[in-house]
PDB file of N, CA and C in Angstrom:
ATOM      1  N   UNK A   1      43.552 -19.745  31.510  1.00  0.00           N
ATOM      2  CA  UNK A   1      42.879 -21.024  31.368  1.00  0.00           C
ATOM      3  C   UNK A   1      43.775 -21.934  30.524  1.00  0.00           C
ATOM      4  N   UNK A   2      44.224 -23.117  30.825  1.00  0.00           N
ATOM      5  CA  UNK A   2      44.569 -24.221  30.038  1.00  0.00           C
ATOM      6  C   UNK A   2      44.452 -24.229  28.529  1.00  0.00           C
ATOM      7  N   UNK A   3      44.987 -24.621  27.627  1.00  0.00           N
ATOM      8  CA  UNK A   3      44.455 -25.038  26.559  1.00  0.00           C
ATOM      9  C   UNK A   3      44.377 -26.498  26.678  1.00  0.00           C
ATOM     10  N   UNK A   4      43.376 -26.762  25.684  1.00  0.00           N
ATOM     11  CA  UNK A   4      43.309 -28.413  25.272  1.00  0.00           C
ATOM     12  C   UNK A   4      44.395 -28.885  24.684  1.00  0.00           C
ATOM     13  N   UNK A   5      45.019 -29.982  24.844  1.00  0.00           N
ATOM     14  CA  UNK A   5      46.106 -30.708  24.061  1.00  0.00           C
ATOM     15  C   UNK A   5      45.633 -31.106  22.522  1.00  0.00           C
ATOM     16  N   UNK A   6      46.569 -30.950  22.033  1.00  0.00           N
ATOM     17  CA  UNK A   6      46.548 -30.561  20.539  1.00  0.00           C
ATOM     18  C   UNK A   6      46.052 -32.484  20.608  1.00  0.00           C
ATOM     19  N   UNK A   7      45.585 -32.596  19.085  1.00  0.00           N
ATOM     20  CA  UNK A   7      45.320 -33.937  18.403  1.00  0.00           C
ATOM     21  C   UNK A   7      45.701 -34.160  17.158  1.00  0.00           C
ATOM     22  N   UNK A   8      45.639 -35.616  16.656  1.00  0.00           N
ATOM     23  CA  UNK A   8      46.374 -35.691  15.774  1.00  0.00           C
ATOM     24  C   UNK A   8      45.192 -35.099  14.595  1.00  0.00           C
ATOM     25  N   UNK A   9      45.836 -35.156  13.118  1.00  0.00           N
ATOM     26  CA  UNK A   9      45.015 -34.209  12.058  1.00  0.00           C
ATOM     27  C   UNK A   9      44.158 -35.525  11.342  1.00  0.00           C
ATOM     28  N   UNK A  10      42.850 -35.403  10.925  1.00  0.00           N
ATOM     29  CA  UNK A  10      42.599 -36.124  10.932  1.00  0.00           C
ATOM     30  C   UNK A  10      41.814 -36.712   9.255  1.00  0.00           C
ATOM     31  N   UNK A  11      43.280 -36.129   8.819  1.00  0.00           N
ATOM     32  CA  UNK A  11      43.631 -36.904   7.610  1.00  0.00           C
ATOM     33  C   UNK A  11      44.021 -38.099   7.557  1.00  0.00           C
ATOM     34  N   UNK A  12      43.521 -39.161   6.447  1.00  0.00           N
ATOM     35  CA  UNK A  12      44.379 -40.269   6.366  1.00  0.00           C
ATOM     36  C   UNK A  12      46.034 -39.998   6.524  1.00  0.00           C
ATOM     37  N   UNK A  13      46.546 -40.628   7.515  1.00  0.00           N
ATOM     38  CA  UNK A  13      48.330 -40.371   7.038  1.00  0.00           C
ATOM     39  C   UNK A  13      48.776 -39.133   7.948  1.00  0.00           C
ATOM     40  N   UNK A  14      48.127 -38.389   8.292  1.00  0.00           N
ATOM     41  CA  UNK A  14      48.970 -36.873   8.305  1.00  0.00           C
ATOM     42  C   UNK A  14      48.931 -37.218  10.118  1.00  0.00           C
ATOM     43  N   UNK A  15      50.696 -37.438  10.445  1.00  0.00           N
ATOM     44  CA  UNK A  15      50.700 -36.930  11.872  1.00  0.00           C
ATOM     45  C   UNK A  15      50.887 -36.047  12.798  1.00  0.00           C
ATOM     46  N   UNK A  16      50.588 -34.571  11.932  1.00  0.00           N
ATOM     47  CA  UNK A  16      50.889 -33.439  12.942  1.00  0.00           C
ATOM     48  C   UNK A  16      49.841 -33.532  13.793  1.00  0.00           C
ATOM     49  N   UNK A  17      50.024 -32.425  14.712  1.00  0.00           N
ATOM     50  CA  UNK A  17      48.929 -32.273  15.756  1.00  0.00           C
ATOM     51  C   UNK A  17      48.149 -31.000  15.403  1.00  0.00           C
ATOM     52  N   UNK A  18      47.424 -30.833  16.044  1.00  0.00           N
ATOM     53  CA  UNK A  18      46.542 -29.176  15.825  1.00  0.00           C
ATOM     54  C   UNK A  18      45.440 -29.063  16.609  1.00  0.00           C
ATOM     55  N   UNK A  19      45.264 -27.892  16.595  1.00  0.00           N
ATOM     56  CA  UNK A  19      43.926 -27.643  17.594  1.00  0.00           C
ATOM     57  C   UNK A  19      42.594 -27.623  17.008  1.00  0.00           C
ATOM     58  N   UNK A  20      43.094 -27.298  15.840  1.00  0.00           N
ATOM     59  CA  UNK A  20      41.069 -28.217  15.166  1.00  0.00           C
ATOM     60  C   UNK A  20      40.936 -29.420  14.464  1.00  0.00           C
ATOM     61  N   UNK A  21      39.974 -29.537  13.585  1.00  0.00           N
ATOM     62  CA  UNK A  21      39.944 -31.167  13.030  1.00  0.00           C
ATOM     63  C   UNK A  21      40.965 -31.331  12.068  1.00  0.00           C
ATOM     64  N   UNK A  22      41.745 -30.787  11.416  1.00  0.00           N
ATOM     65  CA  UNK A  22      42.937 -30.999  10.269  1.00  0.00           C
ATOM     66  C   UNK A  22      43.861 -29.544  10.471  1.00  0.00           C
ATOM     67  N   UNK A  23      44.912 -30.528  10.183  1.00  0.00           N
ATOM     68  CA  UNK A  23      45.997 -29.239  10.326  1.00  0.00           C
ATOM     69  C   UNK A  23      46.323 -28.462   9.205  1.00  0.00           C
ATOM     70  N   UNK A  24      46.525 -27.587   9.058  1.00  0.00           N
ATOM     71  CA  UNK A  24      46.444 -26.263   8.143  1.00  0.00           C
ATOM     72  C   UNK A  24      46.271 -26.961   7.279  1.00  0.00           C
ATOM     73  N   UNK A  25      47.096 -27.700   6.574  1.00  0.00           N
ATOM     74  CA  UNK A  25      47.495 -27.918   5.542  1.00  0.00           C
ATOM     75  C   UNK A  25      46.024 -28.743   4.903  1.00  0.00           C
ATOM     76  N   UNK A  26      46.193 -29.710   5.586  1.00  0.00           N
ATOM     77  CA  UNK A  26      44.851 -30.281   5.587  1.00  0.00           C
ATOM     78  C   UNK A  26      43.237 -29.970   5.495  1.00  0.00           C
ATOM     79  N   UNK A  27      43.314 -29.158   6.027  1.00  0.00           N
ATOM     80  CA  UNK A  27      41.966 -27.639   6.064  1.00  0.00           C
ATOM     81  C   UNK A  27      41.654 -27.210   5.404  1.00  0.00           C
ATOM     82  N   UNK A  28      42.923 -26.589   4.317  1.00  0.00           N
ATOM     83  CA  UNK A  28      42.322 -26.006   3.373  1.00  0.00           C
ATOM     84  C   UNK A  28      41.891 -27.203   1.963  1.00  0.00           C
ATOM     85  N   UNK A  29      42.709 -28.103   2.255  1.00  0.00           N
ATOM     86  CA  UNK A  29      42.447 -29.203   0.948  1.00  0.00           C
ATOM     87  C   UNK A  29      40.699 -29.789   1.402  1.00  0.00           C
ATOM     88  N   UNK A  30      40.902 -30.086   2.380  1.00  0.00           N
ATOM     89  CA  UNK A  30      39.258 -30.496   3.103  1.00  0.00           C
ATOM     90  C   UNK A  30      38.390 -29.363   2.810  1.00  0.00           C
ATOM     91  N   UNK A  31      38.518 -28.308   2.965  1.00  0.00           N
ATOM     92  CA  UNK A  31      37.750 -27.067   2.675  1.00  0.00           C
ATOM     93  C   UNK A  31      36.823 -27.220   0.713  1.00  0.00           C
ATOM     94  N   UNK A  32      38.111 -27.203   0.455  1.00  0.00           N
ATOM     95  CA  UNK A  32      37.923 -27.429  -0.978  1.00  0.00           C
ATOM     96  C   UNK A  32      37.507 -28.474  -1.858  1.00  0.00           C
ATOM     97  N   UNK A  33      37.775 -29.518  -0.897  1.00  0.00           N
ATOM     98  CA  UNK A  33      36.457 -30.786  -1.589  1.00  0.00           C
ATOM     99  C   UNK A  33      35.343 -31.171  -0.704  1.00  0.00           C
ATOM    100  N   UNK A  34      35.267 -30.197   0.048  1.00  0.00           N
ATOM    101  CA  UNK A  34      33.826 -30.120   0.239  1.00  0.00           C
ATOM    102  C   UNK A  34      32.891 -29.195  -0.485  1.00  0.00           C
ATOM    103  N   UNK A  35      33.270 -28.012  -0.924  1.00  0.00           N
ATOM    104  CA  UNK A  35      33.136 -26.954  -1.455  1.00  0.00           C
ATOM    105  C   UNK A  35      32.586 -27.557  -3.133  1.00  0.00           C
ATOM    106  N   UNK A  36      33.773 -28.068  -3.505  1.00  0.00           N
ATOM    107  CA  UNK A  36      33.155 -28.896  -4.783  1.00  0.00           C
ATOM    108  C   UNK A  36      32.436 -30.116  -4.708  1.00  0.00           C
ATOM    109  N   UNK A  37      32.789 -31.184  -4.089  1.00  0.00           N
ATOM    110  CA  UNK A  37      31.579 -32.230  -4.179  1.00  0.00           C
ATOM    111  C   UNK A  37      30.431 -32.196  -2.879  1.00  0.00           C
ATOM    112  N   UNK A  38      30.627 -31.487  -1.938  1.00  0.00           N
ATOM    113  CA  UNK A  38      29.706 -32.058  -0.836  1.00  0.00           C
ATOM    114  C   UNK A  38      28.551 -30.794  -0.642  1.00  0.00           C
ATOM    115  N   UNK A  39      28.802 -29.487  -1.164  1.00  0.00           N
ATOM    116  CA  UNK A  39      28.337 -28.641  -0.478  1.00  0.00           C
ATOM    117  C   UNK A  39      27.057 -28.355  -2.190  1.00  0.00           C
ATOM    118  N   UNK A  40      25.876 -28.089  -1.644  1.00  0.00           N
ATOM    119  CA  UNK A  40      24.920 -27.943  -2.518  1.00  0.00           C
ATOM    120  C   UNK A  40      24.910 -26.509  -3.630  1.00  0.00           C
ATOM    121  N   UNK A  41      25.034 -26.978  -4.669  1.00  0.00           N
ATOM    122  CA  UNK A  41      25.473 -26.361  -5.808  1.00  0.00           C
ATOM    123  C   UNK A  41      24.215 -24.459  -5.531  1.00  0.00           C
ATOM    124  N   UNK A  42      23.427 -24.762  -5.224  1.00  0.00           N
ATOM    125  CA  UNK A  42      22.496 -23.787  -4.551  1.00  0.00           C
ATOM    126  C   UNK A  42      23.427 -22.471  -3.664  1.00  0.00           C
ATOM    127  N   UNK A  43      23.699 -23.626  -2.829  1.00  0.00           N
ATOM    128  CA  UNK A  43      24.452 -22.624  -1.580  1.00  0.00           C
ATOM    129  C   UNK A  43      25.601 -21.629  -1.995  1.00  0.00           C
ATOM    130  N   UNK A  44      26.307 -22.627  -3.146  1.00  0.00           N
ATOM    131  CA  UNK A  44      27.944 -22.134  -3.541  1.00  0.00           C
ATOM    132  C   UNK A  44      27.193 -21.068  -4.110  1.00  0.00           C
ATOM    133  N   UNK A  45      26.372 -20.789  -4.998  1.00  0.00           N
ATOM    134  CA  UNK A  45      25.733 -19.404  -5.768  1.00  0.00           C
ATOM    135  C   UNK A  45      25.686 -18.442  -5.098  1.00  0.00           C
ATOM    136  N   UNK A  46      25.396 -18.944  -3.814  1.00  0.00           N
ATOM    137  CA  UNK A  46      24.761 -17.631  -2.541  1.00  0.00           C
ATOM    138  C   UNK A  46      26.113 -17.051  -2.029  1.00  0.00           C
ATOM    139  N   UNK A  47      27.528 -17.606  -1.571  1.00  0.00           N
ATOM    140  CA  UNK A  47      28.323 -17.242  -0.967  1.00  0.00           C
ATOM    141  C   UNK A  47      29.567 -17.078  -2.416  1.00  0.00           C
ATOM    142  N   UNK A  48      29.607 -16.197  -3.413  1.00  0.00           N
ATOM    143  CA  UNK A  48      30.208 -15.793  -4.551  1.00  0.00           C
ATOM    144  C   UNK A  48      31.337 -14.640  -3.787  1.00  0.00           C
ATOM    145  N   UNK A  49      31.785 -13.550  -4.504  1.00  0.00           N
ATOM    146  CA  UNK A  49      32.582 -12.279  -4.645  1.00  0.00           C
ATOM    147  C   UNK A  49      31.533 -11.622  -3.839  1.00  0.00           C
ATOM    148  N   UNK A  50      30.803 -11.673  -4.330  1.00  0.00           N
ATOM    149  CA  UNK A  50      30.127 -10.559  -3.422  1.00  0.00           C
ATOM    150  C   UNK A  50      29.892 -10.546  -2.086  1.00  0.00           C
ATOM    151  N   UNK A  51      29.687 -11.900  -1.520  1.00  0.00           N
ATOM    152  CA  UNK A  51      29.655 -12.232  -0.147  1.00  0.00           C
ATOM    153  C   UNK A  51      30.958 -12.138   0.640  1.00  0.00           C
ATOM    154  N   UNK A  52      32.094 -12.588  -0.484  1.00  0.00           N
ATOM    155  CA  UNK A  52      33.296 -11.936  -0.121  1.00  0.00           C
ATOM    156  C   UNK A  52      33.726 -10.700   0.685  1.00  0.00           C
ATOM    157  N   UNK A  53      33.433  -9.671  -0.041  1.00  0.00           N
ATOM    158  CA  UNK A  53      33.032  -8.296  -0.536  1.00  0.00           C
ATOM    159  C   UNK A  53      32.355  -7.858   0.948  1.00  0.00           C
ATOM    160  N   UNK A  54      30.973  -8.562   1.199  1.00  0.00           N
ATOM    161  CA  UNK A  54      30.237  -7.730   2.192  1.00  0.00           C
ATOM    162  C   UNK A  54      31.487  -8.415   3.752  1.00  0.00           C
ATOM    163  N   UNK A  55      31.715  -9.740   3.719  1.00  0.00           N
ATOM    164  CA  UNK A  55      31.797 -10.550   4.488  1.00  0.00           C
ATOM    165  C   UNK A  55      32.883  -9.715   4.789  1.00  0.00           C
ATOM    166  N   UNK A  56      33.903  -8.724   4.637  1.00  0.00           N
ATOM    167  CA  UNK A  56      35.350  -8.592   4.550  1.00  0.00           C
ATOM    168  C   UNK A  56      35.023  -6.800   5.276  1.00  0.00           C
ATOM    169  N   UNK A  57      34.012  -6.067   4.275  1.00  0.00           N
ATOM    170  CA  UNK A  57      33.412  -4.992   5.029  1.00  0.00           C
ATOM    171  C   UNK A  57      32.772  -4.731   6.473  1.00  0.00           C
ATOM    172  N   UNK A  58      32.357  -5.767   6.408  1.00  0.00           N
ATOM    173  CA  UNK A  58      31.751  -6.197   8.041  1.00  0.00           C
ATOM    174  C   UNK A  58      32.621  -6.194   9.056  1.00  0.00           C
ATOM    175  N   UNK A  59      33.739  -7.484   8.771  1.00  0.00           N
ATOM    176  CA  UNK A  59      34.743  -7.863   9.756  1.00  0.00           C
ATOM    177  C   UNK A  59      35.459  -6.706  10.191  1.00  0.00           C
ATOM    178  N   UNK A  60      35.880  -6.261   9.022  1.00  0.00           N
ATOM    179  CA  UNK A  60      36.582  -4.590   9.387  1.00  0.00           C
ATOM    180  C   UNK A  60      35.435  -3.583  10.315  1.00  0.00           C
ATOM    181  N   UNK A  61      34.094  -3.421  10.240  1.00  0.00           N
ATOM    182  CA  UNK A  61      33.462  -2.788  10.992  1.00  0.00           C
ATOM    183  C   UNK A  61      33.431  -3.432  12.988  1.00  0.00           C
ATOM    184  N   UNK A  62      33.261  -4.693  12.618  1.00  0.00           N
ATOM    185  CA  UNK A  62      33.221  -5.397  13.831  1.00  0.00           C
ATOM    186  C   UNK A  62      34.050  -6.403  13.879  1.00  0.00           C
ATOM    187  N   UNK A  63      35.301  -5.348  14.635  1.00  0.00           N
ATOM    188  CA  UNK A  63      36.883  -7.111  14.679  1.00  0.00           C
ATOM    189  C   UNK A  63      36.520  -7.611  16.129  1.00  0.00           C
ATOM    190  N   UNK A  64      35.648  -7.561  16.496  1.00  0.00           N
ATOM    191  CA  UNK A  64      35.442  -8.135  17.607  1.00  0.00           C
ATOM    192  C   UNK A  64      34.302  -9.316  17.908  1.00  0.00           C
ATOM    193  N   UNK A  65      34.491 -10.874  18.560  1.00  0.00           N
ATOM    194  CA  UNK A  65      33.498 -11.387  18.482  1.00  0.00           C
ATOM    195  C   UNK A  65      32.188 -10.805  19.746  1.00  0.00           C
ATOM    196  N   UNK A  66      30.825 -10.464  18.669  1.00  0.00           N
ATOM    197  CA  UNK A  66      30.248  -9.735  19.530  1.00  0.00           C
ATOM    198  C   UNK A  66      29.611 -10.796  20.185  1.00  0.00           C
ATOM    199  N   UNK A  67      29.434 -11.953  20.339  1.00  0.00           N
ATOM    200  CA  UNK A  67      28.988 -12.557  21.432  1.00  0.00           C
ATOM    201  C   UNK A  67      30.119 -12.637  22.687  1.00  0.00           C
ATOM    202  N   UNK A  68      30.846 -12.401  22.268  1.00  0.00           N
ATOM    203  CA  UNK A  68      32.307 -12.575  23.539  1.00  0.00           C
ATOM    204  C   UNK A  68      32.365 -11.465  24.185  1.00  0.00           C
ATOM    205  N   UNK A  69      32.083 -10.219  23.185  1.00  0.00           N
ATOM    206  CA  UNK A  69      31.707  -8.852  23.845  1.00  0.00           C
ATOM    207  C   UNK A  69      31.297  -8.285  24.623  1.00  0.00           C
ATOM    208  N   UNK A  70      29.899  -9.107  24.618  1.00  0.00           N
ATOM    209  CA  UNK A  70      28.650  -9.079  24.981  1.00  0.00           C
ATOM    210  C   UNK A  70      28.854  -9.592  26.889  1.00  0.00           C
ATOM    211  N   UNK A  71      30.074 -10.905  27.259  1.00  0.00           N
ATOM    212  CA  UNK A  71      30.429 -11.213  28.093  1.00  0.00           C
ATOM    213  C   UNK A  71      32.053 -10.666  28.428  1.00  0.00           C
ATOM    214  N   UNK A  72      31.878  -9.608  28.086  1.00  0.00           N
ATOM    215  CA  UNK A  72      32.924  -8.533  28.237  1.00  0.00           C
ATOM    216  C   UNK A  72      34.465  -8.980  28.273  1.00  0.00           C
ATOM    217  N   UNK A  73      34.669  -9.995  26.961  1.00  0.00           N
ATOM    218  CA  UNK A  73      35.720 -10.804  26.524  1.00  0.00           C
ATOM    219  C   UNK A  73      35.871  -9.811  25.559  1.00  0.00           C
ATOM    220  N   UNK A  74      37.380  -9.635  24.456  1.00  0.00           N
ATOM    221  CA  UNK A  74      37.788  -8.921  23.931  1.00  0.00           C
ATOM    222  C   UNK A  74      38.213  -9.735  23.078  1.00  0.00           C
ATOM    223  N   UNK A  75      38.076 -11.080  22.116  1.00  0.00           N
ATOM    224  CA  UNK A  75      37.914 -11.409  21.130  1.00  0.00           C
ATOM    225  C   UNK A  75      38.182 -11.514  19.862  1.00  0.00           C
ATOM    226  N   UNK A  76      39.204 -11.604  18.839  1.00  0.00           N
ATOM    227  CA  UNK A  76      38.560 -11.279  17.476  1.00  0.00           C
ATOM    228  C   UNK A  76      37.982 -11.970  16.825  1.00  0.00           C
ATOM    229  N   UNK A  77      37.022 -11.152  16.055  1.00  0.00           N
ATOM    230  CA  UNK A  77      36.406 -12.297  14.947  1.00  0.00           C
ATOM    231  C   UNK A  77      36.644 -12.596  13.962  1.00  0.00           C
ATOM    232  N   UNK A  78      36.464 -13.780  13.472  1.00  0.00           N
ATOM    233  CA  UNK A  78      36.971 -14.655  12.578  1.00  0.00           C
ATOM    234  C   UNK A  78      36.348 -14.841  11.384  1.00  0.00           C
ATOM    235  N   UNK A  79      34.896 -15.209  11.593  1.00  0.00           N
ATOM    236  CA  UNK A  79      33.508 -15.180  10.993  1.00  0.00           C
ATOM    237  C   UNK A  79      32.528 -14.378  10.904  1.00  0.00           C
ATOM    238  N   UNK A  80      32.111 -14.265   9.911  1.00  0.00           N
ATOM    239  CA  UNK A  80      30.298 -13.401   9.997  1.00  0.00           C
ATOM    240  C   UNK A  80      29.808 -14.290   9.380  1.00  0.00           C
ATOM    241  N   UNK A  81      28.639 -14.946  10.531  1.00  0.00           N
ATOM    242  CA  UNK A  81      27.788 -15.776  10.314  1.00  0.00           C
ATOM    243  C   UNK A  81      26.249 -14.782  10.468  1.00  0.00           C
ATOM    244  N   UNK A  82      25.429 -15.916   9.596  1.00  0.00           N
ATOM    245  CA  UNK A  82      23.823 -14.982   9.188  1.00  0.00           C
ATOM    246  C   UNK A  82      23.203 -15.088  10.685  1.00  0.00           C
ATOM    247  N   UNK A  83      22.311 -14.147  11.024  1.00  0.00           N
ATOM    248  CA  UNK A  83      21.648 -15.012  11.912  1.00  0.00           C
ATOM    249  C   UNK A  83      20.473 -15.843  11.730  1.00  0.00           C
ATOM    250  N   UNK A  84      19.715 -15.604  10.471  1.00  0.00           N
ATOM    251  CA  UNK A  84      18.721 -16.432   9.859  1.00  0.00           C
ATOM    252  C   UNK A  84      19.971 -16.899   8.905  1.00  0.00           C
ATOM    253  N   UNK A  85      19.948 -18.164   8.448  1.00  0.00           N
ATOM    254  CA  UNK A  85      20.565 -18.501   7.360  1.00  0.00           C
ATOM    255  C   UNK A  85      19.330 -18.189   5.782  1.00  0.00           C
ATOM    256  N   UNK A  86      20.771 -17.847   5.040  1.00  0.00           N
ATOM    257  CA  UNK A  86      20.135 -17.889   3.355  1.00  0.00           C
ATOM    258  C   UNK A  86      19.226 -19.096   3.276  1.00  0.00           C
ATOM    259  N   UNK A  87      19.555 -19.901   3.729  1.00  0.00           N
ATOM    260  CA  UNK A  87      18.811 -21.270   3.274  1.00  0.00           C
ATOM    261  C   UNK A  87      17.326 -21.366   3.573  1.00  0.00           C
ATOM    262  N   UNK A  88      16.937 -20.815   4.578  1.00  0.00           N
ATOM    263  CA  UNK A  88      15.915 -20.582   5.669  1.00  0.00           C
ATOM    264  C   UNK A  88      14.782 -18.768   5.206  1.00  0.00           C
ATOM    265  N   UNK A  89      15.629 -18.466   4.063  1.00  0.00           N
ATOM    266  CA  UNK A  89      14.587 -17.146   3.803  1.00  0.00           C
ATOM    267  C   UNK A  89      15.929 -15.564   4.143  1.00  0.00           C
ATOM    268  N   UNK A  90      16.993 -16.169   5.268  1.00  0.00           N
ATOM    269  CA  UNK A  90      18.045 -14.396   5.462  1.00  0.00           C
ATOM    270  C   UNK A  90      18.695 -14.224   4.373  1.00  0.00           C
ATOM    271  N   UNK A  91      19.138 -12.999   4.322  1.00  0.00           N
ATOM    272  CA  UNK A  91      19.448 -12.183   3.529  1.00  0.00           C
ATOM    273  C   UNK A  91      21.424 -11.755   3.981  1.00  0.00           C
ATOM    274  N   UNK A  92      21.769 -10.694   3.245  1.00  0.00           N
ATOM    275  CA  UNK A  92      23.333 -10.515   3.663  1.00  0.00           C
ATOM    276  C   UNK A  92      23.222  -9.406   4.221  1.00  0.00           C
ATOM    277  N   UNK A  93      21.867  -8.749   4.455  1.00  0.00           N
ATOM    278  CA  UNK A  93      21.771  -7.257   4.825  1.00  0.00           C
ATOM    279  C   UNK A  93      22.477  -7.538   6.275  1.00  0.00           C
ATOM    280  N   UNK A  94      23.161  -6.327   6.482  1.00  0.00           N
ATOM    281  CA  UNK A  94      23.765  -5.903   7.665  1.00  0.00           C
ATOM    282  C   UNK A  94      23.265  -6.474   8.987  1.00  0.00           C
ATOM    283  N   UNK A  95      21.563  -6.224   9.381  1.00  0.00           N
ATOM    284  CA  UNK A  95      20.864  -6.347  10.689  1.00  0.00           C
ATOM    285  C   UNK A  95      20.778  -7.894  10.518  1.00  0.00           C
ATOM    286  N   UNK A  96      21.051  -8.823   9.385  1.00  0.00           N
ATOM    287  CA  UNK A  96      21.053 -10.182   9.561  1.00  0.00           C
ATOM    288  C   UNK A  96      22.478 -11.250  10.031  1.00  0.00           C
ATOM    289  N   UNK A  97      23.731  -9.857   9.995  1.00  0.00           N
ATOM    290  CA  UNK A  97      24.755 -10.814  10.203  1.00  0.00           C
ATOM    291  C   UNK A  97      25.267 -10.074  11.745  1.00  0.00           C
ATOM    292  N   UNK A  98      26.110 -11.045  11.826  1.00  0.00           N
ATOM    293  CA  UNK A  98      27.276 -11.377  13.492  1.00  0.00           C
ATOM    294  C   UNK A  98      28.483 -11.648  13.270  1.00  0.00           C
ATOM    295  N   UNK A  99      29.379 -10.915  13.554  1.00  0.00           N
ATOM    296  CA  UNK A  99      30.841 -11.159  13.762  1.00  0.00           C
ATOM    297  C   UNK A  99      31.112 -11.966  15.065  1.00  0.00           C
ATOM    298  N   UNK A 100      31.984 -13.723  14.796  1.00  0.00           N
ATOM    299  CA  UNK A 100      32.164 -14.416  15.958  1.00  0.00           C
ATOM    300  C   UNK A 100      33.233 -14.776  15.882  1.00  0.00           C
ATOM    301  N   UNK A 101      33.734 -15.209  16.929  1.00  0.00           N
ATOM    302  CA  UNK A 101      35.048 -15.914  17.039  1.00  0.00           C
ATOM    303  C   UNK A 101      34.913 -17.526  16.171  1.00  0.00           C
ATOM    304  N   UNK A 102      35.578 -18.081  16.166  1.00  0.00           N
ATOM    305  CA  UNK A 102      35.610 -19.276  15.044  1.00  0.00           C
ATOM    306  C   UNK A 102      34.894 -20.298  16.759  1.00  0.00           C
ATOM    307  N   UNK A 103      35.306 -20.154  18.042  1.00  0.00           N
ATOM    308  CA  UNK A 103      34.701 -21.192  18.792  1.00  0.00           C
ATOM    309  C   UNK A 103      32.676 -20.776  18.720  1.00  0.00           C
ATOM    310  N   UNK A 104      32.770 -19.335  19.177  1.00  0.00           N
ATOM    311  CA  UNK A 104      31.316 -19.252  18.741  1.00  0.00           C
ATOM    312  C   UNK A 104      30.454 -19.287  17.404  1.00  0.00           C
ATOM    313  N   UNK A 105      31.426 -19.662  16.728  1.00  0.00           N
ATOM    314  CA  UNK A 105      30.303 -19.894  15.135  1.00  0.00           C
ATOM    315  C   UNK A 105      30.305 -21.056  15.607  1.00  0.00           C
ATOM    316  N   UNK A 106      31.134 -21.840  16.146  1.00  0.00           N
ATOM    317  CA  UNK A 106      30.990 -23.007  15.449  1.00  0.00           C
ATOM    318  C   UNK A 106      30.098 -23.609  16.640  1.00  0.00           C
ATOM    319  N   UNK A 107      30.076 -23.080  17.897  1.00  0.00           N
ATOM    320  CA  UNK A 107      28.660 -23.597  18.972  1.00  0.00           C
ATOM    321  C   UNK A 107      27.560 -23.376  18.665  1.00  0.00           C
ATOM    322  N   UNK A 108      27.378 -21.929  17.779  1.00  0.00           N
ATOM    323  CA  UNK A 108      25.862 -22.232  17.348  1.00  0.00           C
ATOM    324  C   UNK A 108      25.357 -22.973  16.310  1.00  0.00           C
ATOM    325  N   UNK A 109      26.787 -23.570  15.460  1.00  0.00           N
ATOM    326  CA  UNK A 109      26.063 -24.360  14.154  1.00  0.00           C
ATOM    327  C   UNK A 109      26.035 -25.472  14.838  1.00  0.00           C
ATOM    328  N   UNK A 110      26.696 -25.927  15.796  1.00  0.00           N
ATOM    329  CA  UNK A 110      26.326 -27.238  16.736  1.00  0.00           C
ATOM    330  C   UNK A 110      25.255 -26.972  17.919  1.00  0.00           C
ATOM    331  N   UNK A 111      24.821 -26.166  17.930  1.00  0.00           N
ATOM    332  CA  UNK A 111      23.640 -25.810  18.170  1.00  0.00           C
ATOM    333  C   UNK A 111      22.516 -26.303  17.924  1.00  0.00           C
ATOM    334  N   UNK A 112      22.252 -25.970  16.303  1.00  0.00           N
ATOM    335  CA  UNK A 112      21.631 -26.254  15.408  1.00  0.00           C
ATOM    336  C   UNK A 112      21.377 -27.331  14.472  1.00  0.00           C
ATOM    337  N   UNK A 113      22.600 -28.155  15.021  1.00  0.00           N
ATOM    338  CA  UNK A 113      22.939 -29.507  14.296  1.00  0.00           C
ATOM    339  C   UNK A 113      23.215 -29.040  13.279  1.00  0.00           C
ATOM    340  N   UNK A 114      23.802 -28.419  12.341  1.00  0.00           N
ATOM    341  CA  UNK A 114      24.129 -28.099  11.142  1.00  0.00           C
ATOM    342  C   UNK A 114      25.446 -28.940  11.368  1.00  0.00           C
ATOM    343  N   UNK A 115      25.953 -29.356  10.089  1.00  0.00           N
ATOM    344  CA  UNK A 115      27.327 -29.939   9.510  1.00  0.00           C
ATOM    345  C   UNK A 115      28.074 -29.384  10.313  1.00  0.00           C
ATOM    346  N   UNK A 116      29.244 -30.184  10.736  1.00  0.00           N
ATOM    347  CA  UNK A 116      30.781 -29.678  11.606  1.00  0.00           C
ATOM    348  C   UNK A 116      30.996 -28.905  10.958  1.00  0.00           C
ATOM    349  N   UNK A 117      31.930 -27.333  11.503  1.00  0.00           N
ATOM    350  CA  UNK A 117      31.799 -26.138  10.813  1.00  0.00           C
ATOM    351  C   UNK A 117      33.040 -25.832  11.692  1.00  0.00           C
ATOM    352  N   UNK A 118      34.300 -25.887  10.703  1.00  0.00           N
ATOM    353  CA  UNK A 118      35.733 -24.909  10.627  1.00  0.00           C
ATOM    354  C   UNK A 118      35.983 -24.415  10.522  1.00  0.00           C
ATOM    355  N   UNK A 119      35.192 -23.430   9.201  1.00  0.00           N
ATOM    356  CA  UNK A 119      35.617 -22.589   8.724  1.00  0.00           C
ATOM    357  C   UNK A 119      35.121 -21.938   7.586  1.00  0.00           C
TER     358      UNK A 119
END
């Protein structure tokens, strides 16, 4: 299948191209001031070391995105997303999370209308 043609990054100034919304470089600086000013001081509590910790145990159990799996694609995953979110009452227990590829996390948080989601 084709890929999509790369776009520009969509930092003030920055003209590389890339295949998601900011290019590396950019990503992680965007990552990080959202993290400190945009993202609710609540949430940052919930996703600490320890979420680290489980989030990293998981991936190693399931390197595969299991929704891609599931359509007998071979995948890796990128993410473990909740399937109830913390915000909503879930928990980090095991039967609440999913290993996805970074395109399927990010269709179901646009799914859901939740915030554009990179990463």
């Amino acid at each position: 299948m084709p890929r999509k043609p790369k776009r520009p990054c969509s930092y003030p100034g920055c003209p590389r191209l890339t295949d998601g919304r900011f290019c590396e470089e950019h990503a992680k600086l965007e990552a990080k001031r959202y993290e400190k000013y945009d993202r609710d001081p609540a949430v940052r509590r919930r996703y600490g070391r320890a979420w680290k910790r489980i989030r990293d145990r998981y991936i190693a159990a399931h390197p595969l995105c299991e929704e891609c799996f599931k359509a007998g694609k071979f995948i890796p995953a990128e993410e473990v997303h909740h399937k109830l979110p913390l915000s909503e009452g879930g928990t980090h227990e095991q039967s609440n999370l999913v290993a996805l590829c970074q395109s399927c996390h990010s269709r179901i948080h646009a799914q859901r209308g939740d915030r554009w989601h990179n990463g």
